[in-house]
Protein backbone atom coordinates (compact mmCIF):
# COMPACT_ATOMS: atom_id res chain seq x y z
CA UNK A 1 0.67 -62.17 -0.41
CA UNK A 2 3.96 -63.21 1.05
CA UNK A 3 5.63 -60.23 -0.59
CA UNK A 4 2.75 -57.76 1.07
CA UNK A 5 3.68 -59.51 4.66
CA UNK A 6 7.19 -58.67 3.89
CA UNK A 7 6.70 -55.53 3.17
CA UNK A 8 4.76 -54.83 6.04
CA UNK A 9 6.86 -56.60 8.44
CA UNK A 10 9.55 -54.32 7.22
CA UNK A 11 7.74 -50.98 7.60
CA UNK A 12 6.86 -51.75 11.01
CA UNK A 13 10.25 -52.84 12.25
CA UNK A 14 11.58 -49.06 10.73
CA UNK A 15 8.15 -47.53 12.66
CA UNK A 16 9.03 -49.57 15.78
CA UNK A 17 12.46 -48.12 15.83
CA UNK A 18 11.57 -44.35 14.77
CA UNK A 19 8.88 -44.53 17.54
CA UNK A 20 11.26 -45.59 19.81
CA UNK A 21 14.03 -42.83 19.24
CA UNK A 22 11.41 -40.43 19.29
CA UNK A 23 9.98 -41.39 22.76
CA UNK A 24 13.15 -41.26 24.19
CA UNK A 25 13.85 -37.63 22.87
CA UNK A 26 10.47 -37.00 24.26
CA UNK A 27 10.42 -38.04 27.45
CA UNK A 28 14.27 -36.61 28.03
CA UNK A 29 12.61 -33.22 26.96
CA UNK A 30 9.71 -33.62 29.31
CA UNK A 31 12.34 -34.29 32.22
CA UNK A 32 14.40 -31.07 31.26
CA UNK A 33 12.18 -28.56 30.11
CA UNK A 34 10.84 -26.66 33.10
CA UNK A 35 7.30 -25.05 32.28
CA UNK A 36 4.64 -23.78 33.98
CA UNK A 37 2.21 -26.74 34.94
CA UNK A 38 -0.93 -25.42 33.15
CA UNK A 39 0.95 -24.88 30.25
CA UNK A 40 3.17 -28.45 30.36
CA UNK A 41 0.33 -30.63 28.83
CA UNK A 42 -0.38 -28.10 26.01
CA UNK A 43 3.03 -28.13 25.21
CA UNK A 44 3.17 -32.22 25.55
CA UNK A 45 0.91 -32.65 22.85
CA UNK A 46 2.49 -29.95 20.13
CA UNK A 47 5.98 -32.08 20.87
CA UNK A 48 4.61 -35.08 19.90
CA UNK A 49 1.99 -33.92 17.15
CA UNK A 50 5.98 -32.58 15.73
CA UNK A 51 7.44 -35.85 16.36
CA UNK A 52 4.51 -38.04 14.66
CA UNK A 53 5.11 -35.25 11.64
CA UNK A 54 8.83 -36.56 11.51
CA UNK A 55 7.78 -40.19 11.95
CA UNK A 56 4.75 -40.17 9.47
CA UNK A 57 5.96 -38.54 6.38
CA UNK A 58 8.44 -39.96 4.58
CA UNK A 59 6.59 -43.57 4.63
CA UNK A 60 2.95 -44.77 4.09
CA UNK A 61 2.07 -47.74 5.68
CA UNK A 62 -1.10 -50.23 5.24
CA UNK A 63 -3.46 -50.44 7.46
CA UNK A 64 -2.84 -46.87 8.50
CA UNK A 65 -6.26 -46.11 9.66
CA UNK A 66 -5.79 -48.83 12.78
CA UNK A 67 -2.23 -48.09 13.15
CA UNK A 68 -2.66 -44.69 13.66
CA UNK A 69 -4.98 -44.51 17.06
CA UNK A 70 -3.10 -46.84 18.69
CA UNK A 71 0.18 -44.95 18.32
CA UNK A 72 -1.54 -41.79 19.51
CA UNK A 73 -2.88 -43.32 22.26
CA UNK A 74 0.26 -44.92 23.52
CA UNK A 75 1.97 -41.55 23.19
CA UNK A 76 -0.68 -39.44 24.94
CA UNK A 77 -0.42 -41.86 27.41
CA UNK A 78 3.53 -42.00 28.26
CA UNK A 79 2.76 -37.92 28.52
CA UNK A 80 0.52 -37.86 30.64
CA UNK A 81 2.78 -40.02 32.97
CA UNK A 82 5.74 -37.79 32.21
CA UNK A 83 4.19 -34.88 33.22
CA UNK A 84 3.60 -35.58 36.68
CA UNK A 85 7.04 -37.03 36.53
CA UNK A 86 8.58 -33.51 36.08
CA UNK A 87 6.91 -31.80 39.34
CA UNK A 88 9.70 -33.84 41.57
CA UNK A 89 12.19 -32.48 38.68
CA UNK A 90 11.14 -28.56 38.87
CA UNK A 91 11.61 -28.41 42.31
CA UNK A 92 14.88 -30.20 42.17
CA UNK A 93 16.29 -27.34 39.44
CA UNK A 94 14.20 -23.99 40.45
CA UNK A 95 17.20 -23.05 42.33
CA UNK A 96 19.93 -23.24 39.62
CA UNK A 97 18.07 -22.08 36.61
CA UNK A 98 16.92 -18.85 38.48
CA UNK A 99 19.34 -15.90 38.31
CA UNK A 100 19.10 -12.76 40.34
CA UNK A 101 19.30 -10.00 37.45
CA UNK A 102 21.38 -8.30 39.69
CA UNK A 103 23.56 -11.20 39.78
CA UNK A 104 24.05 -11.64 36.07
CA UNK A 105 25.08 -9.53 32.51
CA UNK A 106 23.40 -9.54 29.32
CA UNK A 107 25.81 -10.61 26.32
CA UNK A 108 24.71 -11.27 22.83
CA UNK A 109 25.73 -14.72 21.02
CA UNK A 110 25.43 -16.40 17.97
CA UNK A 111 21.41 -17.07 18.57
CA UNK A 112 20.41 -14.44 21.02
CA UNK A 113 21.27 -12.76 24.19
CA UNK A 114 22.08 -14.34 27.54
CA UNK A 115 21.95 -13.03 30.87
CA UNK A 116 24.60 -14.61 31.86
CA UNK A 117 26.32 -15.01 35.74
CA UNK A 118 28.65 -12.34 36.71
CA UNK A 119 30.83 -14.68 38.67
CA UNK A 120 29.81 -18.69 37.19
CA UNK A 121 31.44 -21.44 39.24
CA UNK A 122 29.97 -24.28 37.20
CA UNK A 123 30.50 -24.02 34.03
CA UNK A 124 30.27 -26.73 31.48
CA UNK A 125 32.12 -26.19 28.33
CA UNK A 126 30.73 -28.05 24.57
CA UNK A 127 32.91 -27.29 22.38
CA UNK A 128 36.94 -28.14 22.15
CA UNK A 129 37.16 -24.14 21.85
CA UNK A 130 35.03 -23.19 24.76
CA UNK A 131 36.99 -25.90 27.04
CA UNK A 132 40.71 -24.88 25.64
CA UNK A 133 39.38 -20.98 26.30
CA UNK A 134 38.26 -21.13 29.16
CA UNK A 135 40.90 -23.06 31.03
CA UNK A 136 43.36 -20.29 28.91
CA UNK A 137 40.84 -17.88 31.09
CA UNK A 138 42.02 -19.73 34.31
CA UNK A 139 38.10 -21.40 34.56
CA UNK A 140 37.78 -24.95 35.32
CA UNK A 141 34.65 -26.57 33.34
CA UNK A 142 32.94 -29.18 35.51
CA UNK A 143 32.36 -30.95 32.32
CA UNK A 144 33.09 -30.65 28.83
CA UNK A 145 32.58 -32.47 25.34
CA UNK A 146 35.34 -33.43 23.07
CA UNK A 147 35.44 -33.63 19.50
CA UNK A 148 34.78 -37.65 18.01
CA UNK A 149 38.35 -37.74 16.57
CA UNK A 150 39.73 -37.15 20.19
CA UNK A 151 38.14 -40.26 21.49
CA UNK A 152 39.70 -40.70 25.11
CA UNK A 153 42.60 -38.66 24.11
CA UNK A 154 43.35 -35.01 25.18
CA UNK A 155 45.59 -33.15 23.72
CA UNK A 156 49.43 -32.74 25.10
CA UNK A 157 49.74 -29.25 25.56
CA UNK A 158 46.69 -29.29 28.30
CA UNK A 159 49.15 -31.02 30.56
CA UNK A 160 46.95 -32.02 33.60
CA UNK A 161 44.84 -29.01 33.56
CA UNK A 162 41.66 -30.89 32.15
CA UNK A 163 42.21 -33.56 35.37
CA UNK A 164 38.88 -33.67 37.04
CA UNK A 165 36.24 -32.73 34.58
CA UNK A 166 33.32 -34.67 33.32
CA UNK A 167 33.18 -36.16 29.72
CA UNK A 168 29.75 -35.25 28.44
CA UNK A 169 29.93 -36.76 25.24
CA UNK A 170 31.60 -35.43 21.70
CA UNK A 171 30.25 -31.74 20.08
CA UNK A 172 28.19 -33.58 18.24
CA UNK A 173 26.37 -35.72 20.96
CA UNK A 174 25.93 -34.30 24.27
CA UNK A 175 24.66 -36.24 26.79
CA UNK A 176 22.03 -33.57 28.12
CA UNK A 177 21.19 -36.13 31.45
CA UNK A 178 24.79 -35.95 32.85
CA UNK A 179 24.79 -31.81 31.69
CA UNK A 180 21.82 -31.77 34.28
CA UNK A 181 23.25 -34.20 36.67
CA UNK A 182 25.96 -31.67 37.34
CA UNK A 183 23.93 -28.15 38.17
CA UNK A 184 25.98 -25.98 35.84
CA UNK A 185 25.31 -21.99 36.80
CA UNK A 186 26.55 -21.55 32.59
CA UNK A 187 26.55 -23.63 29.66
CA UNK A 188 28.74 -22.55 26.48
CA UNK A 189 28.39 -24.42 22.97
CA UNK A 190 28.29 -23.68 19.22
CA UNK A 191 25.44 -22.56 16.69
CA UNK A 192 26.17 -25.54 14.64
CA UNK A 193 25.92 -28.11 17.09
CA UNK A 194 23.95 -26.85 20.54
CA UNK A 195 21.20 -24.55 18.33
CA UNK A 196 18.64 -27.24 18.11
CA UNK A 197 19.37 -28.19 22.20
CA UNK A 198 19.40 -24.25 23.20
CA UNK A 199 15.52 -24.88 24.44
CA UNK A 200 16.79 -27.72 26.28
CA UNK A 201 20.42 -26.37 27.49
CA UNK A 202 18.51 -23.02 28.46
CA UNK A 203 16.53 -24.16 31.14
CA UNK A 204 19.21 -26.39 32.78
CA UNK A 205 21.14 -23.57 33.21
CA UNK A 206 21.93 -19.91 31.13
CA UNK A 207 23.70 -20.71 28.02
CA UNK A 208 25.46 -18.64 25.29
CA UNK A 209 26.88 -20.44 21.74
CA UNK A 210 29.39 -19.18 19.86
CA UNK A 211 29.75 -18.83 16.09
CA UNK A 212 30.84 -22.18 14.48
CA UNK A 213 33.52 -21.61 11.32
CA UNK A 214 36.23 -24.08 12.62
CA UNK A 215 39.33 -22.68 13.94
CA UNK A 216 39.52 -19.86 11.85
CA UNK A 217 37.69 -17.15 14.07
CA UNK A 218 39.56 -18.53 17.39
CA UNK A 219 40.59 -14.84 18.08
CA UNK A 220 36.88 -14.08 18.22
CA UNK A 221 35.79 -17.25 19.90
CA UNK A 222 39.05 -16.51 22.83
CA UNK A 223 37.10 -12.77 22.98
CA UNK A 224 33.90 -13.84 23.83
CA UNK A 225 34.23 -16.44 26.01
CA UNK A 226 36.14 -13.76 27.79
CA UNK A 227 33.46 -12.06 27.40
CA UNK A 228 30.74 -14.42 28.73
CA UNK A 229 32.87 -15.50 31.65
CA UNK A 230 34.01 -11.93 32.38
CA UNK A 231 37.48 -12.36 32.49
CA UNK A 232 38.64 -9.29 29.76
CA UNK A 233 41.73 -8.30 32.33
CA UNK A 234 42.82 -11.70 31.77
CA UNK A 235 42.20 -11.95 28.17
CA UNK A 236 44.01 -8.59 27.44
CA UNK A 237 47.47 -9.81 29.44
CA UNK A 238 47.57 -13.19 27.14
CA UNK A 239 47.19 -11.35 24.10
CA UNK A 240 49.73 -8.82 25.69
CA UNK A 241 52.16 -12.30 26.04
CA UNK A 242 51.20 -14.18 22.73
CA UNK A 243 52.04 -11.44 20.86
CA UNK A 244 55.26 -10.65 22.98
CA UNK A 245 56.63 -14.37 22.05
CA UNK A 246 55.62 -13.38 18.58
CA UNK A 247 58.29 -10.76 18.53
CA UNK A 248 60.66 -12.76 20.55
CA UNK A 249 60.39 -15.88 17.50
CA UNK A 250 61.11 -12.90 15.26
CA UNK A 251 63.94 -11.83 16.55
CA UNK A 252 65.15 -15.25 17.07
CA UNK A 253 64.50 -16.37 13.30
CA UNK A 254 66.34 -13.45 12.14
CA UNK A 255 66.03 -13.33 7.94
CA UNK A 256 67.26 -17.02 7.72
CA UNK A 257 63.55 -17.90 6.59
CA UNK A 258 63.05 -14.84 4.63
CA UNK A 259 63.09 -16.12 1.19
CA UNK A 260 61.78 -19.69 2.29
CA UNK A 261 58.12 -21.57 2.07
CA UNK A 262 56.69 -23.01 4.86
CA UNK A 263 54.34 -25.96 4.60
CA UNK A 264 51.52 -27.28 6.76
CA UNK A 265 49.67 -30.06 5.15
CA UNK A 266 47.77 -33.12 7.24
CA UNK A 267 46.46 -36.60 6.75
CA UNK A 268 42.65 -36.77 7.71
CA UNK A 269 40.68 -39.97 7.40
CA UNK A 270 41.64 -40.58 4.37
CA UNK A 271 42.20 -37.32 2.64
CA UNK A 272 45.01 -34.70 2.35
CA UNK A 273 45.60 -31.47 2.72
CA UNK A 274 46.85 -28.26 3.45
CA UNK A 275 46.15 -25.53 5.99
CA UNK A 276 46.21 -22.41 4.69
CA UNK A 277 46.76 -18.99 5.98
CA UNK A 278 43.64 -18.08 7.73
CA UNK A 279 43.87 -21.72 9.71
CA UNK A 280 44.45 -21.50 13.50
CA UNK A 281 47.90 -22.57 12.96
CA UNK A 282 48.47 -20.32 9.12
CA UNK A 283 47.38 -17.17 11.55
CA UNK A 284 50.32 -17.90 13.93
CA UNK A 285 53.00 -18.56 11.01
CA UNK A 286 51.57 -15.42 9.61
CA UNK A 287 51.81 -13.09 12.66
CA UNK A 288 55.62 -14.32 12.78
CA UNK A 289 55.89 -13.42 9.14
CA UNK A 290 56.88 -16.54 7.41
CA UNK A 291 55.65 -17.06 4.10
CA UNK A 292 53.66 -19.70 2.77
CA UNK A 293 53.61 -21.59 -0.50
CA UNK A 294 51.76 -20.18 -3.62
CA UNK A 295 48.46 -23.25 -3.08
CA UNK A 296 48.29 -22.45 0.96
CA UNK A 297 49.00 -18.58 0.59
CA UNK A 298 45.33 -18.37 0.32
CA UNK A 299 42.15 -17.92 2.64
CA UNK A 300 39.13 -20.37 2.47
CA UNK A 301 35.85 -20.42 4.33
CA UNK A 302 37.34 -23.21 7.07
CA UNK A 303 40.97 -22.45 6.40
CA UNK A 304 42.10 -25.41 4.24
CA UNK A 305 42.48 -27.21 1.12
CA UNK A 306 41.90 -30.93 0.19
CA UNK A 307 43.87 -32.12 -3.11
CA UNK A 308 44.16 -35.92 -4.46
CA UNK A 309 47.70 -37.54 -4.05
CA UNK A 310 48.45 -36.60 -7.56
CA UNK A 311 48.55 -32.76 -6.62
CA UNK A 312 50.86 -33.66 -3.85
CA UNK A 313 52.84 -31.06 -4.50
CA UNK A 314 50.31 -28.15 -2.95
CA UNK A 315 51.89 -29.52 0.02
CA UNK A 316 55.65 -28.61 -0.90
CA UNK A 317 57.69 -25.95 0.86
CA UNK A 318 60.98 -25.56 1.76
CA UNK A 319 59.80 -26.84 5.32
CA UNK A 320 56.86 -29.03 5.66
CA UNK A 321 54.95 -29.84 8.69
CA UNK A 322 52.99 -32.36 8.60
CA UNK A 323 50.26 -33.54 10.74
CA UNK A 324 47.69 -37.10 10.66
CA UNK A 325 44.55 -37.22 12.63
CA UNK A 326 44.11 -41.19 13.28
CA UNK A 327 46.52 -44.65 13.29
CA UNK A 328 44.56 -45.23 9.90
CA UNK A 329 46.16 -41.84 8.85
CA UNK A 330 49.39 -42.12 10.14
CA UNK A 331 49.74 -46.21 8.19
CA UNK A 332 48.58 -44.15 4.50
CA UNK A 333 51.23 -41.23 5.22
CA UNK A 334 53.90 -43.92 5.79
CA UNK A 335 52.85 -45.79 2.70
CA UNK A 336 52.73 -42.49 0.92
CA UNK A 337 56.45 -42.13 1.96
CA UNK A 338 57.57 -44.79 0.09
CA UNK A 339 55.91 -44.00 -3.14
CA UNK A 340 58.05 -41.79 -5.78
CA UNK A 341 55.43 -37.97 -5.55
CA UNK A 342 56.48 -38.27 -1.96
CA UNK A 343 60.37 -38.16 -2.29
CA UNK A 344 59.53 -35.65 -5.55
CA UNK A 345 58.80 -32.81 -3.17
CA UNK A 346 61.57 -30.52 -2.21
CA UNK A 347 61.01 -30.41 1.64
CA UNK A 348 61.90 -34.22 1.64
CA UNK A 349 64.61 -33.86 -0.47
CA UNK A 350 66.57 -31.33 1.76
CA UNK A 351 65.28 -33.66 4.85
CA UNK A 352 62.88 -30.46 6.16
CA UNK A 353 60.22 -32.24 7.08
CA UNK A 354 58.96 -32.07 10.46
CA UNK A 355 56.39 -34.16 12.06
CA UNK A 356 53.49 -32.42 14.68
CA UNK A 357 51.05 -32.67 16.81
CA UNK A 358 47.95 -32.50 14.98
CA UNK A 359 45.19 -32.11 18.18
CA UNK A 360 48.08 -28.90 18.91
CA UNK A 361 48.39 -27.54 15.78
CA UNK A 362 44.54 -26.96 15.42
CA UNK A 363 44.08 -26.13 18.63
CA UNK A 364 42.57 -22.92 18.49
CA UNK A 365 43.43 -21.53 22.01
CA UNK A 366 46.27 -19.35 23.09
CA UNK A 367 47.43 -22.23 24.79
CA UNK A 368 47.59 -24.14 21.72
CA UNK A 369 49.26 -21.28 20.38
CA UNK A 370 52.23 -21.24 22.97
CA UNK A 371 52.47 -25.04 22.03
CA UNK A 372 53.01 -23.67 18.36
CA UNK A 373 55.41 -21.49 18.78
CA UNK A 374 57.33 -23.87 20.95
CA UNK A 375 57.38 -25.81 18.12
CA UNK A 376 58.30 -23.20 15.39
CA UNK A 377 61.53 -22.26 17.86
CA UNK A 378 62.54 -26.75 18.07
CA UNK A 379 61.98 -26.89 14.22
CA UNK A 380 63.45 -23.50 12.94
CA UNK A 381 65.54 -21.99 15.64
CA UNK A 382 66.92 -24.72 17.15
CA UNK A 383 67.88 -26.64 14.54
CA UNK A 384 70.49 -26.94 12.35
């Protein structure tokens, strides 16, 4: 009998905390989502007949039968209330989520099409690649997410231009209350992230996602969100310069790297790796020409390879960059250092081994890039 109290006592404490994670999704999506009122309570009870589905299935519990009308009762309830709560909300929002269509362009994006402002002046960026693009753009997010491993840190080469705008969160969490605190006129995210919020995100304001591969498509991603922000005259003049310093590092480097590897391999909560050629950073070395070792002169779906410390040497060259994500990171590289594999590989032994900023080196924005190549000119140009 004790057991069976147990037991019980457990399944309701999991219930109690299910029920109360799904509430608060509820009555957040009640607050947000904008619909007509005949058809609000209609749509009410489908949320939380889906929600109940979530909550009910993977568990049975005893004593089901008088469980179960109380919970649905208590829900109905808490509805109810919320939808009279969202009358005060509609007529706070009907402004910013309406668009003139005269006022707007239709662009297709990873889940749909958007019609999208011609001319947005609050825009709120999720995704490290949306923010770095559009400021690249010369747009100013109101708010942006960052990506977990960032934490309160921004990367270098943004200087002070991300001074000012909102932290809503990490790509992975956005904090949809503060999103509609601020009255964006145009939301951009990712598929892989913002397509389960699109409902939501959609009626705070219009909002277009992007494809999510990691850095790899950032030519595509820099496109579009010239694209969506309708700033192609822009976007065809930084191309015009990236590609300008490109030849200018060419020149520069002259055929003193011609038969010579170059390395870029990183330290990433707890693993290592390499990036390979169709990386963010592998793109840049290859528009410059430089040639990569036989393990990273490859392309993979996200543009990198893992490897145990035993295959260290898939991260030799005759230079090595080399990159760590966290302090954890950074303490295993320098223990790695000390070990024998690590003074084994060639780029140590002819003291080539240059340390970078990881947040710039996977950047993924032509301003990321510039950082790059600043780097490829201290490392290989300007050094002996």
């Amino acid at each position: 009998m004790d057991d069976v109290q147990v037991y019980v006592g457990e399944v309701f404490f999991v219930m109690e905390k299910r029920f109360s994670r799904a509430i608060q999704l509820f009555l957040f999506d009640v607050k947000a989502v904008l619909l007509p009122a005949s058809a609000k309570f209609a749509w009410v009870a489908h949320f939380v007949l889906s929600r109940l589905q979530v909550l009910w299935q993977p568990r049975k519990i005893l004593n089901k039968g008088k469980f179960l009308p109380i919970f649905l009762t208590t829900v109905t309830v808490i509805a109810i209330a919320a939808c009279a709560d969202t009358l005060q909300l509609e007529q706070r929002q009907s402004n910013s989520t309406t668009i003139d269509i005269a006022d707007c362009r239709t662009i297709k994006h990873a889940i749909g099409y958007t019609c999208v402002p011609n001319n947005p002046q609050r825009v709120v960026t999720l995704s490290p690649l949306a923010l770095g693009n559009a400021l690249v753009l010369g747009i100013k997010p109101i708010g942006s997410n960052n990506l977990v491993y960032w934490g309160e840190r921004l990367p270098t080469y943004l200087g002070n231009k991300t001074e000012g705008i909102e932290t809503l969160g990490t790509e992975e969490q956005s904090n949809l209350e503060k999103i509609l605190s601020l009255k964006p006129d145009l939301i951009v995210g990712n598929n892989l992230y913002h397509e389960a919020i699109y409902p939501l995100l959609s009626n705070i304001a219009p909002t277009a996602l992007h494809h999510f591969q990691g850095n790899i498509i950032w030519r595509d991603v820099f496109n579009f969100m010239a694209e969506v922000l309708g700033k192609q005259d822009i976007a065809q003049r930084t191309w015009n310069r990236y590609y300008q310093r490109i030849e200018e590092l060419k020149l520069a480097l002259g055929d003193r790297y011609q038969d010579k590897t170059i390395s870029v391999s990183w330290f990433y909560f707890g693993r290592i790796g390499s990036n390979v050629k169709n990386s963010f950073d592998g793109s840049i070395l290859n528009d410059v020409g430089l040639k990569r070792p036989a393990s990273q002169d490859v392309t993979t779906d996200y543009g990198y390879i893992d490897f145990s410390e035993e295959e260290l040497e898939k991260s030799d060259g005759d230079v090595m960059f080399v990159m760590s994500f966290t302090d954890n990171d950074e303490q295993a590289l320098k223990q790695l250092q000390q070990r024998p594999l690590w003074n084994q590989l060639k780029a140590v032994q002819q003291n080539q081994v240059y340390f970078v900023d990881q947040l710039t080196w996977t950047g993924g924005n032509l301003l990321a890039a510039d950082a790059v190549i600043d780097d490829l000119y201290k490392y290989l140009v300007n050094t002996p």
